[in-house]
N, C-alpha and C. Protein backbone atom coordinates (compact mmCIF):
# COMPACT_ATOMS: atom_id res chain seq x y z
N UNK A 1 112.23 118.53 122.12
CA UNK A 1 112.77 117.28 121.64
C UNK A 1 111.72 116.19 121.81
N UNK A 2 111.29 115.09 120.65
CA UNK A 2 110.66 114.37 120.94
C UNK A 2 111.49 113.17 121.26
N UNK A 3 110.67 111.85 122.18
CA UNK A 3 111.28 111.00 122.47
C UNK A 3 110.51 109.73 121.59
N UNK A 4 111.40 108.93 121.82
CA UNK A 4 110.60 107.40 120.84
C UNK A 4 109.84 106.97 121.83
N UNK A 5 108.78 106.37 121.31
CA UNK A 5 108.08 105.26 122.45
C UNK A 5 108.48 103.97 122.36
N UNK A 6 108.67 103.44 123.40
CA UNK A 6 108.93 102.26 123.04
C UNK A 6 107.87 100.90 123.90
N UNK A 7 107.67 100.34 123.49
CA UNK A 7 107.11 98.89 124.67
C UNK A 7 107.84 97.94 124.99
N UNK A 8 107.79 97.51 126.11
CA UNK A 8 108.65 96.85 126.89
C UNK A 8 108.28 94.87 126.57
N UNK A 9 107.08 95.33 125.89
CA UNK A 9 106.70 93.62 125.61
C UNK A 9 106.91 93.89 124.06
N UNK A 10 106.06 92.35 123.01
CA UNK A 10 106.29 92.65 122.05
C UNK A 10 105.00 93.76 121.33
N UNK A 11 105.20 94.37 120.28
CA UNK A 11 104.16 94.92 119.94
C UNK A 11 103.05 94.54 119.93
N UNK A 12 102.22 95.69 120.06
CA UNK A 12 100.74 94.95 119.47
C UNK A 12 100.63 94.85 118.14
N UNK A 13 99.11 94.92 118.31
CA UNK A 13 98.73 94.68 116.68
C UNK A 13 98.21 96.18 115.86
N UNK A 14 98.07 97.32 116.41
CA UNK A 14 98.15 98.71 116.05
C UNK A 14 99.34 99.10 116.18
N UNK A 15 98.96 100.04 115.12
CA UNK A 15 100.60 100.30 115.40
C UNK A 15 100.39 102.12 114.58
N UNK A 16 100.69 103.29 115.57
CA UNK A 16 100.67 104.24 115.54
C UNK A 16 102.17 105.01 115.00
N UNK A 17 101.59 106.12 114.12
CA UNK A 17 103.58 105.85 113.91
C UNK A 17 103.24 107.61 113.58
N UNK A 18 104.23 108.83 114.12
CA UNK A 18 104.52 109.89 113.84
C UNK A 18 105.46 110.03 113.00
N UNK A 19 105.11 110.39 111.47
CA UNK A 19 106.30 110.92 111.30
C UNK A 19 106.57 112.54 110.82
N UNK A 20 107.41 113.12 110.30
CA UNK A 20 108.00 114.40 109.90
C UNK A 20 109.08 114.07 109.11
N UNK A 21 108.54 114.87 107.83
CA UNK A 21 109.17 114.62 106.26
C UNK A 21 109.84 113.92 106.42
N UNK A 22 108.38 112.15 106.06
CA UNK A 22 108.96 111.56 105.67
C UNK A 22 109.44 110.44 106.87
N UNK A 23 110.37 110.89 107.90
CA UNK A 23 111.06 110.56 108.70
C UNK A 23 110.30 109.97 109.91
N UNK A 24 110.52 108.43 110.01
CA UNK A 24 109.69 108.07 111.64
C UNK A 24 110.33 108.98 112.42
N UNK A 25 109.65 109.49 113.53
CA UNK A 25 109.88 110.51 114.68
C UNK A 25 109.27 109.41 115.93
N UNK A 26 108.21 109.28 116.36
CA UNK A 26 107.89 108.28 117.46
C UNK A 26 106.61 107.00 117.28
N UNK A 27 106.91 106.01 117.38
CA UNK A 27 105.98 104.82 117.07
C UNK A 27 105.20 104.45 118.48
N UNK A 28 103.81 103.67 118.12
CA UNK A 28 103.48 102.90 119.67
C UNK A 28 102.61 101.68 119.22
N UNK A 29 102.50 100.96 120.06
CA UNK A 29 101.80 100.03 119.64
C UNK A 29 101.00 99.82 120.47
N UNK A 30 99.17 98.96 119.92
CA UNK A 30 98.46 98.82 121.24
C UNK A 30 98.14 97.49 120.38
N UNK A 31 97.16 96.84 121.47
CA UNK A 31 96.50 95.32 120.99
C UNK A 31 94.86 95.92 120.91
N UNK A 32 94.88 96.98 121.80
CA UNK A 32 93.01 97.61 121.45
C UNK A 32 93.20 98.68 120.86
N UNK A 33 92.35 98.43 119.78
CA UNK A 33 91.70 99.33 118.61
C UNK A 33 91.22 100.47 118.76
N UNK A 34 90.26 100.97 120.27
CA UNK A 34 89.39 101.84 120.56
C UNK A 34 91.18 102.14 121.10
N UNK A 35 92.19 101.67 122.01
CA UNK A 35 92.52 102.86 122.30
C UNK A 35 93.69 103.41 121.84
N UNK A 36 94.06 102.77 120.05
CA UNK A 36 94.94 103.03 119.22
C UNK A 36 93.96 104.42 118.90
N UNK A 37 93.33 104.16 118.99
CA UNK A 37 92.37 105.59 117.76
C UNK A 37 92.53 106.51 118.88
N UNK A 38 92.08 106.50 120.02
CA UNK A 38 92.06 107.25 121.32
C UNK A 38 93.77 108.36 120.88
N UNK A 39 94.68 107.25 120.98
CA UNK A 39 96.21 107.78 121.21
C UNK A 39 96.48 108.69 119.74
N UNK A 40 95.83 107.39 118.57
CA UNK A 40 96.02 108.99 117.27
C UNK A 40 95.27 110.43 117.43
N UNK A 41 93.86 110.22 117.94
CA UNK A 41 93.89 112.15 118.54
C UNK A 41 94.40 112.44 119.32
N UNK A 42 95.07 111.64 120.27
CA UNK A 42 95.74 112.37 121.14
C UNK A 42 97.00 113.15 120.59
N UNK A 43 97.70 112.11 119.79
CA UNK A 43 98.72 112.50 118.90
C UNK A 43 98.60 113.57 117.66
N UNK A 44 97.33 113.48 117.29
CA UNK A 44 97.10 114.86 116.76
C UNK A 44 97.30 116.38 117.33
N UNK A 45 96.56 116.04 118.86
CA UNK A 45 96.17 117.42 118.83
C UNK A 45 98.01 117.45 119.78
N UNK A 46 98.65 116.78 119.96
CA UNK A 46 99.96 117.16 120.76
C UNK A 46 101.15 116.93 119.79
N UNK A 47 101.13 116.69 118.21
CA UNK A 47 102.03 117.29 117.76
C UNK A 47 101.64 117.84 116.41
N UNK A 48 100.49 117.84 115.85
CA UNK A 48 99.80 118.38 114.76
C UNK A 48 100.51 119.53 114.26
N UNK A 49 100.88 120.58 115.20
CA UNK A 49 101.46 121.52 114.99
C UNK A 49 103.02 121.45 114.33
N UNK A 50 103.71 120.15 114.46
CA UNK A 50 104.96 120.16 114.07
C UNK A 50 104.96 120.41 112.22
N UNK A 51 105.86 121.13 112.01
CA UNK A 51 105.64 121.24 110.36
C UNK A 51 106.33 119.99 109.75
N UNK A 52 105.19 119.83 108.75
CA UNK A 52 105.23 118.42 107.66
C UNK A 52 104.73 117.25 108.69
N UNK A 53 104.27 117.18 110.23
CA UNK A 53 103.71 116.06 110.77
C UNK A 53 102.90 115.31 109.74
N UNK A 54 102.91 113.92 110.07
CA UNK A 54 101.73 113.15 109.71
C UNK A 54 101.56 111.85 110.93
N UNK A 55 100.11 111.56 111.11
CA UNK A 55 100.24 110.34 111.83
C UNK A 55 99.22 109.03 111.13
N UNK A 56 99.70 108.28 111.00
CA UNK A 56 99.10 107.21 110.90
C UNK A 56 98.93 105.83 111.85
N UNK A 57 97.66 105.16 111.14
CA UNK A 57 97.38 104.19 112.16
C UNK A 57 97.00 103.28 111.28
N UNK A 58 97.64 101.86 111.80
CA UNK A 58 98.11 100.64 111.02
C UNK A 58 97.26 99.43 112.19
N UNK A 59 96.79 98.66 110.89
CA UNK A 59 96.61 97.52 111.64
C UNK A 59 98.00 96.46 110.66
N UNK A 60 98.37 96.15 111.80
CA UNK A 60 99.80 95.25 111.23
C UNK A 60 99.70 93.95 111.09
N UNK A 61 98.51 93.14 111.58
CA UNK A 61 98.09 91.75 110.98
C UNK A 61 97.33 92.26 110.07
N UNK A 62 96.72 92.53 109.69
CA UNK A 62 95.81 92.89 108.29
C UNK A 62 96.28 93.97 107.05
N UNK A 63 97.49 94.44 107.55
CA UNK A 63 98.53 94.75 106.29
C UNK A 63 97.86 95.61 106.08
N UNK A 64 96.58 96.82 106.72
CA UNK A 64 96.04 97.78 106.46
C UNK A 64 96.33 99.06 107.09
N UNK A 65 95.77 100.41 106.47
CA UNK A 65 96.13 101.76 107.50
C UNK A 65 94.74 101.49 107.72
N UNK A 66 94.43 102.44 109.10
CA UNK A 66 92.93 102.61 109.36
C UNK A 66 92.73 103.67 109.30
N UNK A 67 93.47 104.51 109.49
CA UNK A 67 93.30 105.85 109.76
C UNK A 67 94.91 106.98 109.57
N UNK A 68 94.76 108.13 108.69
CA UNK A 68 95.74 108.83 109.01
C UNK A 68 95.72 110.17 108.89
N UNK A 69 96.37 111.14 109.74
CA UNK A 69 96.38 112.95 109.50
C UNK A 69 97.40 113.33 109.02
N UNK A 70 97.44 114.29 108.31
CA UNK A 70 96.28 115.41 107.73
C UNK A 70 95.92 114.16 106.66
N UNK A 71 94.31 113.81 105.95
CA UNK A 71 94.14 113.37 105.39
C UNK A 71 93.35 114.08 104.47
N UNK A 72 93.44 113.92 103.24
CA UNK A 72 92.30 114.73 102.21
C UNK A 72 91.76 115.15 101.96
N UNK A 73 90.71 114.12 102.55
CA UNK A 73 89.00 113.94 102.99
C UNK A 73 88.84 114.80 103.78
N UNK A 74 88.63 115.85 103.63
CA UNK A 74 88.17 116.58 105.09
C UNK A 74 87.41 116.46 105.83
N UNK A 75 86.17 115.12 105.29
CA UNK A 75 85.19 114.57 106.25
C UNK A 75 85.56 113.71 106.96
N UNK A 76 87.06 112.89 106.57
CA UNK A 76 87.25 112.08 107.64
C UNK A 76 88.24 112.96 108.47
N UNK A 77 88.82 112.42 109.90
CA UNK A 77 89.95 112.78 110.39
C UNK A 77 90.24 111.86 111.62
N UNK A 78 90.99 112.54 112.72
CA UNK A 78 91.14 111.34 113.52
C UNK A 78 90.07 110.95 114.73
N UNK A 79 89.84 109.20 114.29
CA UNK A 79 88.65 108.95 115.08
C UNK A 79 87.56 108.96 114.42
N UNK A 80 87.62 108.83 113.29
CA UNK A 80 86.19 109.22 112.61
C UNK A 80 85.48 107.98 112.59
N UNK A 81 86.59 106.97 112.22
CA UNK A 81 86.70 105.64 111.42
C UNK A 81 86.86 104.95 110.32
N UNK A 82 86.76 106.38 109.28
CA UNK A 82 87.31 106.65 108.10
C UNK A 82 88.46 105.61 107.61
């Protein structure tokens, strides 16, 4: 069973989000960049395996993704900087 993450303050400004078809499964938020990217491989390699996973990574003041798995590119992946 997975659990949600939650933060006890307000979010940061990354914002990591698991989902499965489709479906948010667990979110996190950080205010550092190096260790939003840190937590998406982490989050790769500890639920990658779930079928239909995906994770992405959001910067939420700049209305951008930075990064997300499984991605396309097979040259990028997580942490690349892609």
């Amino acid at each position: 069973m997975l659990v949600a993450v939650t933060s006890t303050s307000s979010p940061g400004r990354y914002h990591l989000l698991l989902t499965t078809g489709g479906r948010p499964v667990v979110h996190g938020w950080w205010d550092d960049k190096a260790e939003a990217r840190r937590k998406l491989v982490s989050w790769v390699g500890a639920y990658g395996s779930i079928p239909a996973a995906r994770v992405a990574l959001t910067d939420e003041e700049a209305g951008e993704q930075l990064a997300a798995w499984p991605d396309e590119d097979p040259a990028s992946g997580p942490g690349s900087g892609a």
